[in-house]
Protein backbone atom coordinates (compact mmCIF):
# COMPACT_ATOMS: atom_id res chain seq x y z
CA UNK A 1 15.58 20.22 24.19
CA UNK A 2 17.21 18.46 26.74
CA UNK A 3 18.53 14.99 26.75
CA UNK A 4 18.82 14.40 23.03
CA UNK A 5 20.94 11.26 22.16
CA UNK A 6 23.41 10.97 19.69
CA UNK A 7 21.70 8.59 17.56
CA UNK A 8 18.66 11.36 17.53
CA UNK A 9 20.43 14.03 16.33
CA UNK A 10 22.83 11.67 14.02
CA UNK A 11 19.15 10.73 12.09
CA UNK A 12 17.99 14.54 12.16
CA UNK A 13 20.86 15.62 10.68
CA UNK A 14 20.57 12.82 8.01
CA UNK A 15 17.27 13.92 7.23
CA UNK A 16 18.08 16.92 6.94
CA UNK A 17 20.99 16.60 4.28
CA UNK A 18 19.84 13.86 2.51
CA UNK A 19 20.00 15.64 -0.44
CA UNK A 20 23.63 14.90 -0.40
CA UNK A 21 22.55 11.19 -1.24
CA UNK A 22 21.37 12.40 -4.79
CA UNK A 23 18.70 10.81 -6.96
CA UNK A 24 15.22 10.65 -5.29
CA UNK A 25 17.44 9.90 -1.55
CA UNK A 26 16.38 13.29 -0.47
CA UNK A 27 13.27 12.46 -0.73
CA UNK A 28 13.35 8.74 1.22
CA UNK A 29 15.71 9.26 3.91
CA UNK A 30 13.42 11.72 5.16
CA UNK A 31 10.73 10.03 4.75
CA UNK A 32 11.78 7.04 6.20
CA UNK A 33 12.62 8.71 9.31
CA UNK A 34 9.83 10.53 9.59
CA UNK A 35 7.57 7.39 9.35
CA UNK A 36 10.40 5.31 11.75
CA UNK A 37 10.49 7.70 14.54
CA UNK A 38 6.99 9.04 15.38
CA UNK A 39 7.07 8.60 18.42
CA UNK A 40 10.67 10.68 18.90
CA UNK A 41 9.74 14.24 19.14
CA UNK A 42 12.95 15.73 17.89
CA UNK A 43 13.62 13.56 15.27
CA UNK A 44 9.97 13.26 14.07
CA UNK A 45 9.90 17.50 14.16
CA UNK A 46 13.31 17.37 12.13
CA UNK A 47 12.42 14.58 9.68
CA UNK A 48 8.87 16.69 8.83
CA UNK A 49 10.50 19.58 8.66
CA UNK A 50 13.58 18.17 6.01
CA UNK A 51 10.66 16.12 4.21
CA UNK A 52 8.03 19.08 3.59
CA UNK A 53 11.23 21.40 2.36
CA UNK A 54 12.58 18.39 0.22
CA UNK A 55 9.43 17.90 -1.62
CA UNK A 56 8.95 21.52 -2.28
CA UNK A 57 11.66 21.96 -4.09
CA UNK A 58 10.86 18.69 -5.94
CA UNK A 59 7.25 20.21 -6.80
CA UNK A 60 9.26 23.70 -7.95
CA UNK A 61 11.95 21.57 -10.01
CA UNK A 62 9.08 19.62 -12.07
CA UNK A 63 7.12 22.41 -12.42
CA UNK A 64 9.92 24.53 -13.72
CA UNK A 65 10.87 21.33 -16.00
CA UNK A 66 7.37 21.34 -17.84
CA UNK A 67 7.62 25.26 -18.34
CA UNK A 68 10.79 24.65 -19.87
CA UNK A 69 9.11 22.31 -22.72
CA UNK A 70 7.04 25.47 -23.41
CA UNK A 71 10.14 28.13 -22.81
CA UNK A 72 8.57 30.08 -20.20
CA UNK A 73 10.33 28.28 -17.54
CA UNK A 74 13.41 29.06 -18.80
CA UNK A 75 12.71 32.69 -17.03
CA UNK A 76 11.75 30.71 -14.25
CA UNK A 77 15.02 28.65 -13.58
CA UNK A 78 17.15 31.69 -11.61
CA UNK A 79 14.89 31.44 -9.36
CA UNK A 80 15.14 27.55 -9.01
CA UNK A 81 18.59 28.12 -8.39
CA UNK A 82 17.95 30.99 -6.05
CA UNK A 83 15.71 27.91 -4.25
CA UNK A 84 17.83 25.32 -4.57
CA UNK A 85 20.71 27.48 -2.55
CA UNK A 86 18.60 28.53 -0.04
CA UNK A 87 17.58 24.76 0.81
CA UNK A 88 21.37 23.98 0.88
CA UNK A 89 22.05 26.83 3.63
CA UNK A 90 18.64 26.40 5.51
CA UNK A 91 19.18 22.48 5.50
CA UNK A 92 22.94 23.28 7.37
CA UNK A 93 21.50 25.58 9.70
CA UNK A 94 19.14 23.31 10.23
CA UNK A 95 21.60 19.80 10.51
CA UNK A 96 23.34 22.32 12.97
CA UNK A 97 20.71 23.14 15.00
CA UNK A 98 20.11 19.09 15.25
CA UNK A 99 23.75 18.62 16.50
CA UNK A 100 22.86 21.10 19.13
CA UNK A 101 19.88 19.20 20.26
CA UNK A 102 17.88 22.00 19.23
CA UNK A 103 14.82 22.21 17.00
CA UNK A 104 14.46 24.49 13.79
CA UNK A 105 11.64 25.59 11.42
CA UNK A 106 12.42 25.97 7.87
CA UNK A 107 11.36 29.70 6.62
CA UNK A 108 8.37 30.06 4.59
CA UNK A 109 7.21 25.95 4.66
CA UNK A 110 5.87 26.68 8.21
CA UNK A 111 1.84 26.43 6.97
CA UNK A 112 2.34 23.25 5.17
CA UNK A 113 4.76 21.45 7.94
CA UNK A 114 1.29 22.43 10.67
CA UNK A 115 -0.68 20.76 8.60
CA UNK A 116 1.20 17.14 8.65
């Protein structure tokens, strides 16, 4: 994209590692964004994208969590982890991308992220 500010891609990178803010921040910096900037291509596209991978790995971390009550999701936490990783290296590709002034899709989210 051309012409991207710095304050764009300072918020898409911010919703993109928000994570980094712990607790449920990588949930609501994203969101915030996403709801701030609508009318911002880039950052809206980069705050969807960081919000519809950040809540998927919230949905796979709870449901994990109540397996574990019943000890089949202890099986299931490797892959968690496996999940949890790949957000961390997608979400810096990503952040990168945004200091580039370039856009980026998350893998495998793509379905959901059309539908918002």
């Amino acid at each position: 994209m051309e012409n991207v500010s710095g304050e764009q891609k300072f918020l898409a990178v911010i919703a993109h590692l928000a994570y980094l803010l712990g607790g449920v921040g990588f949930i609501i910096a994203p969101l915030i964004i996403f709801l701030w900037k609508k009318d911002d291509p880039f950052v809206y596209d980069h705050a969807k994208q960081a919000l519809v991978a950040h809540v998927m790995l919230l949905v796979a971390g709870l449901v994990v969590g109540l397996l574990c009550m019943v000890l089949v999701g202890l099986l299931l936490v490797p892959v968690l982890l496996i999940l949890a990783i790949i957000l961390v290296v997608t979400s810096l590709i990503a952040a990168w991308r945004a200091i580039e002034g370039r856009l980026y899709a998350y893998p495998f989210i793509q379905g959901i992220v059309a539908k918002i």
